[in-house]
Protein backbone atom coordinates (compact mmCIF):
# COMPACT_ATOMS: atom_id res chain seq x y z
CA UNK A 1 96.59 97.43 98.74
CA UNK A 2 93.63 97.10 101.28
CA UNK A 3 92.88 93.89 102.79
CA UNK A 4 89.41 94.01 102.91
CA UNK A 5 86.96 91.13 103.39
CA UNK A 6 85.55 90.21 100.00
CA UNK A 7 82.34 87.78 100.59
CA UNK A 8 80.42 86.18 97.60
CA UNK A 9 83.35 87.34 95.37
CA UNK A 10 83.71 85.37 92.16
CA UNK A 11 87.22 85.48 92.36
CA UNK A 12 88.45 84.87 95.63
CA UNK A 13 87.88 83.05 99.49
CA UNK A 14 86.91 85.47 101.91
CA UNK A 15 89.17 85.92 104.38
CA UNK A 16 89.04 88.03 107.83
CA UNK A 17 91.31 91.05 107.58
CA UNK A 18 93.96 90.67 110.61
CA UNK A 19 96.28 93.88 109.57
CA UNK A 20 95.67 97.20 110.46
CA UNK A 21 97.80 100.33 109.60
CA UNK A 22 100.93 101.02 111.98
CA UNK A 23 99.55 104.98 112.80
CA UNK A 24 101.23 107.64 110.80
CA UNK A 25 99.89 111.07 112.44
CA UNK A 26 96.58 111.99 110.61
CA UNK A 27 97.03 108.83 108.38
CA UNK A 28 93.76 107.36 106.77
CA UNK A 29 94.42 103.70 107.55
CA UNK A 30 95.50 101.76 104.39
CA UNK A 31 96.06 98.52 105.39
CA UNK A 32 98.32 95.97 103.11
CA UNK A 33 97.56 92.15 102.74
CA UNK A 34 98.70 89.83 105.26
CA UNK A 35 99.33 92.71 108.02
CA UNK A 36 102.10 94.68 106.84
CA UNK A 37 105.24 96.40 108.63
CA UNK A 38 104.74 99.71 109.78
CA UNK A 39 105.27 102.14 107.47
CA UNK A 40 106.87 105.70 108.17
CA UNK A 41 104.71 108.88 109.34
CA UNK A 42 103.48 111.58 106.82
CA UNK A 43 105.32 114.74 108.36
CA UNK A 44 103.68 116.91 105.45
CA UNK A 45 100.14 116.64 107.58
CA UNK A 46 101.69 116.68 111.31
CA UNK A 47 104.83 116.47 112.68
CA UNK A 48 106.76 120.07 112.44
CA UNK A 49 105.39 121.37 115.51
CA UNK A 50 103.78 125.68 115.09
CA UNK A 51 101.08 125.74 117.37
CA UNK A 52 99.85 129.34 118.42
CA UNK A 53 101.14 128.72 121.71
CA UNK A 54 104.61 127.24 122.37
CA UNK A 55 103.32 123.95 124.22
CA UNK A 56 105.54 124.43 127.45
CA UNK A 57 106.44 128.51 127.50
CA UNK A 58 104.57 130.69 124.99
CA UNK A 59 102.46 132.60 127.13
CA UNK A 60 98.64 133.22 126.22
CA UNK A 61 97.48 135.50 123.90
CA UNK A 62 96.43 139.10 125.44
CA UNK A 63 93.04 140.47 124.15
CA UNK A 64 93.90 144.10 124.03
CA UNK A 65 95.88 144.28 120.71
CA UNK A 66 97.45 147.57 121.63
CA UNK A 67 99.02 146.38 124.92
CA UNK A 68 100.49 144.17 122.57
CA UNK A 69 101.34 146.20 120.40
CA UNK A 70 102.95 148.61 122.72
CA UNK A 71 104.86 146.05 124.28
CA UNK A 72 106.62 144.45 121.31
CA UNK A 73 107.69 148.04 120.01
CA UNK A 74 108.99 148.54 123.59
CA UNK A 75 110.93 145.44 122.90
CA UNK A 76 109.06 142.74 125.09
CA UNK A 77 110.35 138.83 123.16
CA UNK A 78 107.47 137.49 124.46
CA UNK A 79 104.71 140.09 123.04
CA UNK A 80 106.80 140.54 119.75
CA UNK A 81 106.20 136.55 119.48
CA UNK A 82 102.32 137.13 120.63
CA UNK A 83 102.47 139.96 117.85
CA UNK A 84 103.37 137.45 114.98
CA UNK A 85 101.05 134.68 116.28
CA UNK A 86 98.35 137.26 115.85
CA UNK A 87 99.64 138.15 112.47
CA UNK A 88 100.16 134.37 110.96
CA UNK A 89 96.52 133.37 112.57
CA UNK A 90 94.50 135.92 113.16
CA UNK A 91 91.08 133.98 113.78
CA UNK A 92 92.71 132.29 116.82
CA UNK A 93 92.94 135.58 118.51
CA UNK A 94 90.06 138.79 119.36
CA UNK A 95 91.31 140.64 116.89
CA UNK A 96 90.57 141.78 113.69
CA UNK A 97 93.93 141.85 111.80
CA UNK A 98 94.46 140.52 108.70
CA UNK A 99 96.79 137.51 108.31
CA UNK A 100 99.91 138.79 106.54
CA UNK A 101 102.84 136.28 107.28
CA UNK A 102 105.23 138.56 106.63
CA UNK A 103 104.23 140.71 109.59
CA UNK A 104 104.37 138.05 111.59
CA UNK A 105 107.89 137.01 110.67
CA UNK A 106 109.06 140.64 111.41
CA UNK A 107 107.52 140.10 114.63
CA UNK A 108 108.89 136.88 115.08
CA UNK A 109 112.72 137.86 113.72
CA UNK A 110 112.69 140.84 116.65
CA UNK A 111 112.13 138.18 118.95
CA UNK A 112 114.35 135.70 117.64
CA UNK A 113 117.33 138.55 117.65
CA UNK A 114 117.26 138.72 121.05
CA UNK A 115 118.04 135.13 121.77
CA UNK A 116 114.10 134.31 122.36
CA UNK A 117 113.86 130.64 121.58
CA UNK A 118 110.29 130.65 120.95
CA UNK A 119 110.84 133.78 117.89
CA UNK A 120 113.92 131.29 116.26
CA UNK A 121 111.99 128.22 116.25
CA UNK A 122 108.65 130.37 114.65
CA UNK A 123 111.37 131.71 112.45
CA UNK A 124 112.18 128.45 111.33
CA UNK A 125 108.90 127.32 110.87
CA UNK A 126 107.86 130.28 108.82
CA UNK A 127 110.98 129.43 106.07
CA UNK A 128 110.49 125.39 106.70
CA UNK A 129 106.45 126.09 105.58
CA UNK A 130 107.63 129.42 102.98
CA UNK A 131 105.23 131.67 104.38
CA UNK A 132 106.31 134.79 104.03
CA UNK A 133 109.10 134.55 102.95
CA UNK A 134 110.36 132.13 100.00
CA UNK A 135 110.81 128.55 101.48
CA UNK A 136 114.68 127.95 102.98
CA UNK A 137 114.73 124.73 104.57
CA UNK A 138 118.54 125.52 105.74
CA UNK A 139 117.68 128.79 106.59
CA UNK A 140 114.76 126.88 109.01
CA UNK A 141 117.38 124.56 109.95
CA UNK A 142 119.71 127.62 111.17
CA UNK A 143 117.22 128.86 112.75
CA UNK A 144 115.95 125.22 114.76
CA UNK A 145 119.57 124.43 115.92
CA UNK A 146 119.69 127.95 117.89
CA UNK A 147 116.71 127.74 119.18
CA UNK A 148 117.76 124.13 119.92
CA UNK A 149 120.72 124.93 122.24
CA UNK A 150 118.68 126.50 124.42
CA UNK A 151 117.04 122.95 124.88
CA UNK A 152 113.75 124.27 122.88
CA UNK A 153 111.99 121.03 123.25
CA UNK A 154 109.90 121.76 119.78
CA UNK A 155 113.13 123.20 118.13
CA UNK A 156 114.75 119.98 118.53
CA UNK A 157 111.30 117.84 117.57
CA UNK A 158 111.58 119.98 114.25
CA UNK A 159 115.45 118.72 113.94
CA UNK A 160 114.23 115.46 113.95
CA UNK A 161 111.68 116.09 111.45
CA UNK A 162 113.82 117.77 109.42
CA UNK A 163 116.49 114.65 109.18
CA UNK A 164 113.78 111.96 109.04
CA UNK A 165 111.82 113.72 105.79
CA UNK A 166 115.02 115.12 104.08
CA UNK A 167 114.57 119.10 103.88
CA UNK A 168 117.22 120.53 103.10
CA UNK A 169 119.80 117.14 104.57
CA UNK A 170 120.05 113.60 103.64
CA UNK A 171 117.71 111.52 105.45
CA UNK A 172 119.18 109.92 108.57
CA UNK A 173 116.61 108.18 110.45
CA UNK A 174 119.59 107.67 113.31
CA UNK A 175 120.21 111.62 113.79
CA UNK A 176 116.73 111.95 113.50
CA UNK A 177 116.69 109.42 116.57
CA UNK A 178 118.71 111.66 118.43
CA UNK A 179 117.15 114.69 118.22
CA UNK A 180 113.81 113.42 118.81
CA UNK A 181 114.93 111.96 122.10
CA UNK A 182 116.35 115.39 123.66
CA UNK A 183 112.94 116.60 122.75
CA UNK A 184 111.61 113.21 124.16
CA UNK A 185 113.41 113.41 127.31
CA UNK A 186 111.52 117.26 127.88
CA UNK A 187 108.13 115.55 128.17
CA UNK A 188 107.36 116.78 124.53
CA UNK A 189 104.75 114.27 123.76
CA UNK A 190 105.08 114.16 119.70
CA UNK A 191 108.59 113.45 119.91
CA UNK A 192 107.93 110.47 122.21
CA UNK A 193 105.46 109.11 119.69
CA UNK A 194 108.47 109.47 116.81
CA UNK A 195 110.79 107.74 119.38
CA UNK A 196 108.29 104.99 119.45
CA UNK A 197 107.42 104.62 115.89
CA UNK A 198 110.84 104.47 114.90
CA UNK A 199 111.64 101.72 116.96
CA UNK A 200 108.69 100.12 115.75
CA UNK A 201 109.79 100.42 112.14
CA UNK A 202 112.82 99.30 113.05
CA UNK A 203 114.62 101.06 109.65
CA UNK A 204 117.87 103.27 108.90
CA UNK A 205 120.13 101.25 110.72
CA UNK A 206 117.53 101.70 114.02
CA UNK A 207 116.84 98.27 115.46
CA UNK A 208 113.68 97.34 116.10
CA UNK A 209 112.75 96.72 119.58
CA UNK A 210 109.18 96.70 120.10
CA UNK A 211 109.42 96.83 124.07
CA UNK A 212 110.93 100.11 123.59
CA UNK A 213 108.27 101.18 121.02
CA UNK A 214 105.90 100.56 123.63
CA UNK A 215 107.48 101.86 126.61
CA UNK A 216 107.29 105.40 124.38
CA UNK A 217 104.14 105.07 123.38
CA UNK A 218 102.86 104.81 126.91
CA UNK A 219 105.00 108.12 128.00
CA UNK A 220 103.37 110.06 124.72
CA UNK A 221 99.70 108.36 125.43
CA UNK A 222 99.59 109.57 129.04
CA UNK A 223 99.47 112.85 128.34
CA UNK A 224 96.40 112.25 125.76
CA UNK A 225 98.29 111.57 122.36
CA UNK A 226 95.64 110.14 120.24
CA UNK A 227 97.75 108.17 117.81
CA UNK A 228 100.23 106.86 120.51
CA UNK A 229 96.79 105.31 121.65
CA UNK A 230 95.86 103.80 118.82
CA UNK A 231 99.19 102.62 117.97
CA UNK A 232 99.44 100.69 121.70
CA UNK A 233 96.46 99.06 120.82
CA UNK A 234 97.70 97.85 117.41
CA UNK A 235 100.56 96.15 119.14
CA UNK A 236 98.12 94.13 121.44
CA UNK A 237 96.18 93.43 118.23
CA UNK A 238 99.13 92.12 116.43
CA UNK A 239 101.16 91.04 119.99
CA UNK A 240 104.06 93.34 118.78
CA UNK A 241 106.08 93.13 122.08
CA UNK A 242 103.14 92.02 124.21
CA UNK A 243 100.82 88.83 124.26
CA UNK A 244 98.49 89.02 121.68
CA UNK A 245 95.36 90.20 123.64
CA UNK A 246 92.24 91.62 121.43
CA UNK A 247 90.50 93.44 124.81
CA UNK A 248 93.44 95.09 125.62
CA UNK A 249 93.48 95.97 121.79
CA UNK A 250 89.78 97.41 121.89
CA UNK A 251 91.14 98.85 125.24
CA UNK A 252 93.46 101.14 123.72
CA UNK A 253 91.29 101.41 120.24
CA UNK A 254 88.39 102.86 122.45
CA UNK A 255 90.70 105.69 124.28
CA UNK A 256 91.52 106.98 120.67
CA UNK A 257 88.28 106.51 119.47
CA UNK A 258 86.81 108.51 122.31
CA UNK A 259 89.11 111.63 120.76
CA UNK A 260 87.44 111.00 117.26
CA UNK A 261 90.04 109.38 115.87
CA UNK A 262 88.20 106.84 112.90
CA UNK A 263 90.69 104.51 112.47
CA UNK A 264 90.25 103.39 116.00
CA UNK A 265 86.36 103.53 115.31
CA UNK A 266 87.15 101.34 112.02
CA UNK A 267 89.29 98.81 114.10
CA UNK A 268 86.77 98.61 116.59
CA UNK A 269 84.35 97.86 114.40
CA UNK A 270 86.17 95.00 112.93
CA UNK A 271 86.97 93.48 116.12
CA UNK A 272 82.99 93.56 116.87
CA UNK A 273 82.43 92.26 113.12
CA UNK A 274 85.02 89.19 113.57
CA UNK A 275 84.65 88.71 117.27
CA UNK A 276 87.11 86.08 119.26
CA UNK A 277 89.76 86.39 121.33
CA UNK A 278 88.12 87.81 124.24
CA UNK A 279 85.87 90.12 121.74
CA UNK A 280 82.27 88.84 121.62
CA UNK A 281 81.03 89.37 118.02
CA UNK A 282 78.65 91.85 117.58
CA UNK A 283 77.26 92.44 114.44
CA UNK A 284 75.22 95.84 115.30
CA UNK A 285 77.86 97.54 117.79
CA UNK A 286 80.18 96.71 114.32
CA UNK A 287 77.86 98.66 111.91
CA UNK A 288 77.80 101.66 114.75
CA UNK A 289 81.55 102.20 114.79
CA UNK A 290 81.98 101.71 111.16
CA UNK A 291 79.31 104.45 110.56
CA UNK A 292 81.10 106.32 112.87
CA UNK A 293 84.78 106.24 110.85
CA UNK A 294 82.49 106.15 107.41
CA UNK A 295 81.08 109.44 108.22
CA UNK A 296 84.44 110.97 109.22
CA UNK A 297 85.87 109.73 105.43
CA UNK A 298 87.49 107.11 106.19
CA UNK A 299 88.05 104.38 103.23
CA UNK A 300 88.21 101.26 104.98
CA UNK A 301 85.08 101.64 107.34
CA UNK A 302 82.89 102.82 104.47
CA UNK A 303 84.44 99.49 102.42
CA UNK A 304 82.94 97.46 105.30
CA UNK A 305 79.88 99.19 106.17
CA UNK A 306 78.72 98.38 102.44
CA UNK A 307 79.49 94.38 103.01
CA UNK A 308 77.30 94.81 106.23
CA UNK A 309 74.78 96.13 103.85
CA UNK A 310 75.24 93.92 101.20
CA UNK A 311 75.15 90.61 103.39
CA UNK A 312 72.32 92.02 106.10
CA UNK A 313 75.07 91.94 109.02
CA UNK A 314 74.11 94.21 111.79
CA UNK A 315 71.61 96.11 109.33
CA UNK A 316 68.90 95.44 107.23
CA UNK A 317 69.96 94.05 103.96
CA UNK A 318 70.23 97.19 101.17
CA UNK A 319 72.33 96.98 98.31
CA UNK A 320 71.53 100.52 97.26
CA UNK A 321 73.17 101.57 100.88
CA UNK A 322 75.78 98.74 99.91
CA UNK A 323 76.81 100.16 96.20
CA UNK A 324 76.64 104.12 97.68
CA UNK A 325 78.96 103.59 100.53
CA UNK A 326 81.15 101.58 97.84
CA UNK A 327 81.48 104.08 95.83
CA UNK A 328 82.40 106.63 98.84
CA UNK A 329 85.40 104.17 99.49
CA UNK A 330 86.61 103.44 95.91
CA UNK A 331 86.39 107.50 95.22
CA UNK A 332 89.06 107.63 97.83
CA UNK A 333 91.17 105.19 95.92
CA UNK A 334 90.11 102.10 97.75
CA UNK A 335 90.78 99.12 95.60
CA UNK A 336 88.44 96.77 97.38
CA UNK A 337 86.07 98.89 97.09
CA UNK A 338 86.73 99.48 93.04
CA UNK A 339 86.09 95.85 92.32
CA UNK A 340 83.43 95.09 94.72
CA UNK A 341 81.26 97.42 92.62
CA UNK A 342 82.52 95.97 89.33
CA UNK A 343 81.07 92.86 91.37
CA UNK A 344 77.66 94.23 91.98
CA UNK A 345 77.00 95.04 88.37
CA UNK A 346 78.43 91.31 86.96
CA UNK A 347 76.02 90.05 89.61
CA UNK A 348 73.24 92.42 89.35
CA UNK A 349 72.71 92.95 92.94
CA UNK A 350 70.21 95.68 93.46
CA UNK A 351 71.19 96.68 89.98
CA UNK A 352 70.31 95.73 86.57
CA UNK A 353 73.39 92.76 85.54
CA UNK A 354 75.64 95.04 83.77
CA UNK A 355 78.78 93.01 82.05
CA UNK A 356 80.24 96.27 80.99
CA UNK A 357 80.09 98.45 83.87
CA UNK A 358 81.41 95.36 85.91
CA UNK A 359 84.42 95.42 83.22
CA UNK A 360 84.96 98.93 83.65
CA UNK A 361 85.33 98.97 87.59
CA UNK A 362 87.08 95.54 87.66
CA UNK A 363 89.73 97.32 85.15
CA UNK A 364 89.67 99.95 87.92
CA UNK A 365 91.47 98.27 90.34
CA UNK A 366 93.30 95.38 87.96
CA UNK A 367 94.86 98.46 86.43
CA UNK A 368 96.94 98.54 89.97
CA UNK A 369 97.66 95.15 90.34
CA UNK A 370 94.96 94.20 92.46
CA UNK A 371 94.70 90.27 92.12
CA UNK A 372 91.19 89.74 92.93
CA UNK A 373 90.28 92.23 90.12
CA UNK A 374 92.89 90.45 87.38
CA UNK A 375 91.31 87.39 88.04
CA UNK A 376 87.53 88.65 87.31
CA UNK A 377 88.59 90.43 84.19
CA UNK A 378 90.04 87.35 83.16
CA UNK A 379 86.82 85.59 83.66
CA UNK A 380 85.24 87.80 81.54
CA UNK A 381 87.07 87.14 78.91
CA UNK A 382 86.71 83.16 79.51
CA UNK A 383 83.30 83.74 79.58
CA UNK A 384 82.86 86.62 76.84
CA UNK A 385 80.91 88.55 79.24
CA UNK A 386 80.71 91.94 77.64
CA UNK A 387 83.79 91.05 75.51
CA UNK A 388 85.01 88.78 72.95
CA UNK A 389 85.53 85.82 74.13
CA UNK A 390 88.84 84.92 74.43
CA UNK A 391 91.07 82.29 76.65
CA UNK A 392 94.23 83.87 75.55
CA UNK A 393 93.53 87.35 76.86
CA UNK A 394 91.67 85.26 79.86
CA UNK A 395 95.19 83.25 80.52
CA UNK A 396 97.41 86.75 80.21
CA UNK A 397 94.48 87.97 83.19
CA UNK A 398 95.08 85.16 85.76
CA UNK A 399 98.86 84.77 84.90
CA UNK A 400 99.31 88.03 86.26
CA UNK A 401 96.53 87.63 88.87
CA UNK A 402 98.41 84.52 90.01
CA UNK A 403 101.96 86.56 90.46
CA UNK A 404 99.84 88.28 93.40
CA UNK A 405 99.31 85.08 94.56
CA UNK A 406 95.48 84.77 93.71
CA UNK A 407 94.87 80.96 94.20
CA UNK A 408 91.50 81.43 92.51
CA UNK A 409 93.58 82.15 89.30
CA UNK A 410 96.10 79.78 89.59
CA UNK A 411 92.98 77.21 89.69
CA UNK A 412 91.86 79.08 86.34
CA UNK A 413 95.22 78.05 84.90
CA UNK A 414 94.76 74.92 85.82
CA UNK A 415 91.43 74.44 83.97
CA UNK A 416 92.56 76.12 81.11
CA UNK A 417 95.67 73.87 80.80
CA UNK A 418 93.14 70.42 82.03
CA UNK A 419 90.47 71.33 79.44
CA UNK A 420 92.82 72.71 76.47
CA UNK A 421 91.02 76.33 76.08
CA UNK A 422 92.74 78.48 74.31
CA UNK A 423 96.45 76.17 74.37
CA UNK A 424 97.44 72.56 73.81
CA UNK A 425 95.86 70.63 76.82
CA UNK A 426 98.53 69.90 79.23
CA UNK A 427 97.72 67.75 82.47
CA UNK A 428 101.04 68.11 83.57
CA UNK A 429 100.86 72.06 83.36
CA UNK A 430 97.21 71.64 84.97
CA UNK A 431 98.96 69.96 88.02
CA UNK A 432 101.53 72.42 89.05
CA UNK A 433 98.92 75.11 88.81
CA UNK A 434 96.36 72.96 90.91
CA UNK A 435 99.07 72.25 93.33
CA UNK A 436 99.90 75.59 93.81
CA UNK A 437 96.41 76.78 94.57
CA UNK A 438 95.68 73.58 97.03
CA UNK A 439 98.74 74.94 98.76
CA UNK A 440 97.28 78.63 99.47
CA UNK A 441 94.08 76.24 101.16
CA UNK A 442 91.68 76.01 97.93
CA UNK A 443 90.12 72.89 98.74
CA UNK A 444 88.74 72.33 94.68
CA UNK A 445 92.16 72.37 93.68
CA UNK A 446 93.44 70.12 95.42
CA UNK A 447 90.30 67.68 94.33
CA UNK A 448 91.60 68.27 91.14
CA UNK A 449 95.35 67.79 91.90
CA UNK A 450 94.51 64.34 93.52
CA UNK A 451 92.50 62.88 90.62
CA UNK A 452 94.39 64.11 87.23
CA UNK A 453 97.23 62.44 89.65
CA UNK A 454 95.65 59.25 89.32
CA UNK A 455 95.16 59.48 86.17
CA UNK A 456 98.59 59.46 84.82
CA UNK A 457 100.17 56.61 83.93
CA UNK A 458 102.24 54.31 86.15
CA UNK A 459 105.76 52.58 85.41
């Protein structure tokens, strides 16, 4: 779930979204209600390291082809490898080769068959990834752990990989640990990031320790990782280790931002949107960044550039800009975004009032448990606004709304039970649900709480 701000919503108190995402390499941020844990990084986009050039000993490519050329044949480890990088990725080189994979794990194997730790880890890669050759993750795993004791800094990163996504091994977040700190301990800057995030998580029998999270962070952030950046300005955001500090936050935010990454642009722009703690709010520098991160894709910064439209914050008020940049978010998924534009059409904001249309986007997102959406199918259905009207159907809405923890429901509940729609009136039923909304801050339900109270009966 996203925890978006929601303003003017039928169905729920707008709240300012504290949580961001915990980075994941190449992670769109999706950030969970009431600032979540962080959650584990996506390996599939990022994390088994294959660049052209080994990061500390591949040397660079050679222009002339058939010096190459001549050299691997003449048994050179270091052109065969060159040979195979030219063959996997040809358009990173001045050649004109075709890529052919399997070339390039010949290449690579004649290398690797002399002992050449760069050619066993490229092996690896090429069976971890299948390319060329039918995927083998223990064949890739044979392949890491020789390159590996020749302390292959990206050999043991891919270990580590390996152990903490499961190819091939049972996932062992500890082992995982282990291997990412020889790498670690090189200098190799992804490996410190893993280091850090998995004492962040704190998971797999890993304690967390957010001091130490940090301290790796820093170490992969000084030599330019971008999501170590962001990721040491969402502890000063959350003060994960550190005191809570919102400049130091934009601070960090701003360095990762500055290498294009949009989540950093989307945080950013919330802490301009919100302002406090040090941040002066800043309606217009808000709109910039979230245009930046909206025009890069990302979900949650094209969710809140469309509230800036739709309330005039920052921009000039266009609910046609509002409902398109909607729609960009909730294509990718975004929940918010899903229900907001059910919202539009039951309001008829810049659109005709459309009862059905609002139906079919709020069933969008209620369809995945989103609360806010239960609840306003549920009022349509109280009201018998593009449906039959019916309480019962209305009551199963907010029940399930209220599981979520949507006070707004739970003070449906309580009117339904107060007024008798649909059930036997029951004040005493009305109560608990009143009760429970006052105590999630909704200020009507506790009005109500306090006077069917005095109206019951005394001994």
């Amino acid at each position: 779930m996203n925890s978006h701000m929601q303003p003017n919503d039928p169905a729920t108190t707008p709240t300012p979204p504290l949580g961001e995402p915990t980075r994941t390499p190449t992670q769109t941020p999706l950030v969970s209600q009431n600032d979540p844990a962080p959650t584990l990084p996506n390996f599939d986009t990022l994390l088994l390291q294959d660049s052209l050039t080994d990061p500390t000993t591949s040397p660079p490519l050679t222009t002339d082809f058939s010096q190459t050329l001549f050299n691997a044949s003449n048994g050179d480890p270091a052109a065969q490898v060159a040979l195979g990088d030219i063959y996997k990725d040809p358009g990173q080189s001045n050649t004109t080769v075709a890529q052919d994979y399997a070339l390039a794990m010949s290449w690579y194997l004649r290398a690797a068959s002399q002992n050449d730790p760069i050619g066993q880890r490229k092996v690896g890669f090429l069976y971890d990834e299948g390319l060329g050759v039918e995927k083998d993750h223990a064949a890739a795993m044979d392949w890491y752990l020789k390159a590996a004791a020749q302390n292959h800094a990206s050999a043991q990163h891919n270990i580590g990989v390996t152990y903490e996504k499961g190819h091939g091994v049972d996932v062992d977040l500890k082992v995982a640990m282990e291997w990412y700190r020889k790498a670690a301990d090189q200098g190799d800057k992804d490996s410190q990031f893993c280091v850090g995030l998995l004492y962040d998580n704190g998971e797999g029998g890993i304690e967390q320790n957010y001091g130490l999270a940090m301290e790796w962070y820093l170490k992969s952030a000084a030599q330019g990782d971008t999501d170590a950046m962001y990721n040491i300005g969402l502890m000063y955001r959350r003060g994960h280790g550190v005191p809570q500090d919102a400049r130091l936050a934009m601070e960090w935010y701003v360095k990762a931002a500055a290498n294009g990454d949009p989540d950093a642009q989307c945080n950013i722009g919330q802490l301009y949107n919100y302002g406090g703690d040090g941040v002066e709010q800043d309606f217009e520098r808000a709109v910039e960044w979230y245009q930046k991160a909206a025009d890069q894709g990302n979900a949650t910064a094209q969710f809140n550039l469309a509230l800036m439209y739709e309330d005039g914050q920052g921009v000039e008020q266009d609910y046609a800009f509002a409902m398109s940049w909607f729609q960009k978010s909730a294509e990718k998924g975004d929940l918010d975004a899903q229900h907001n534009i059910g919202r539009l059409h039951y309001l008829g904001l810049g659109i005709p009032q459309n009862f059905a249309l609002a139906m079919k986007w709020y069933r969008k997102a209620a369809d995945k448990n989103h609360a806010s959406a239960m609840c306003s199918v549920g009022r349509l259905y109280h009201h018998g606004h593009g449906v039959p009207q019916s309480d019962i159907i209305a009551l199963e809405w907010f029940l399930r709304a209220a599981e979520e923890g949507c006070r707004a429901s739970m003070f449906s509940i309580g009117q339904l039970f107060e007024y008798g729609r649909g059930m036997r009136q029951d004040l005493y039923e009305a109560m608990k649900w009143y009760r429970r909304a006052a105590d999630l801050g909704d200020v009507n339900a506790g009005w109500r709480f306090d006077e069917l109270k005095q109206r019951q009966p005394r001994c």
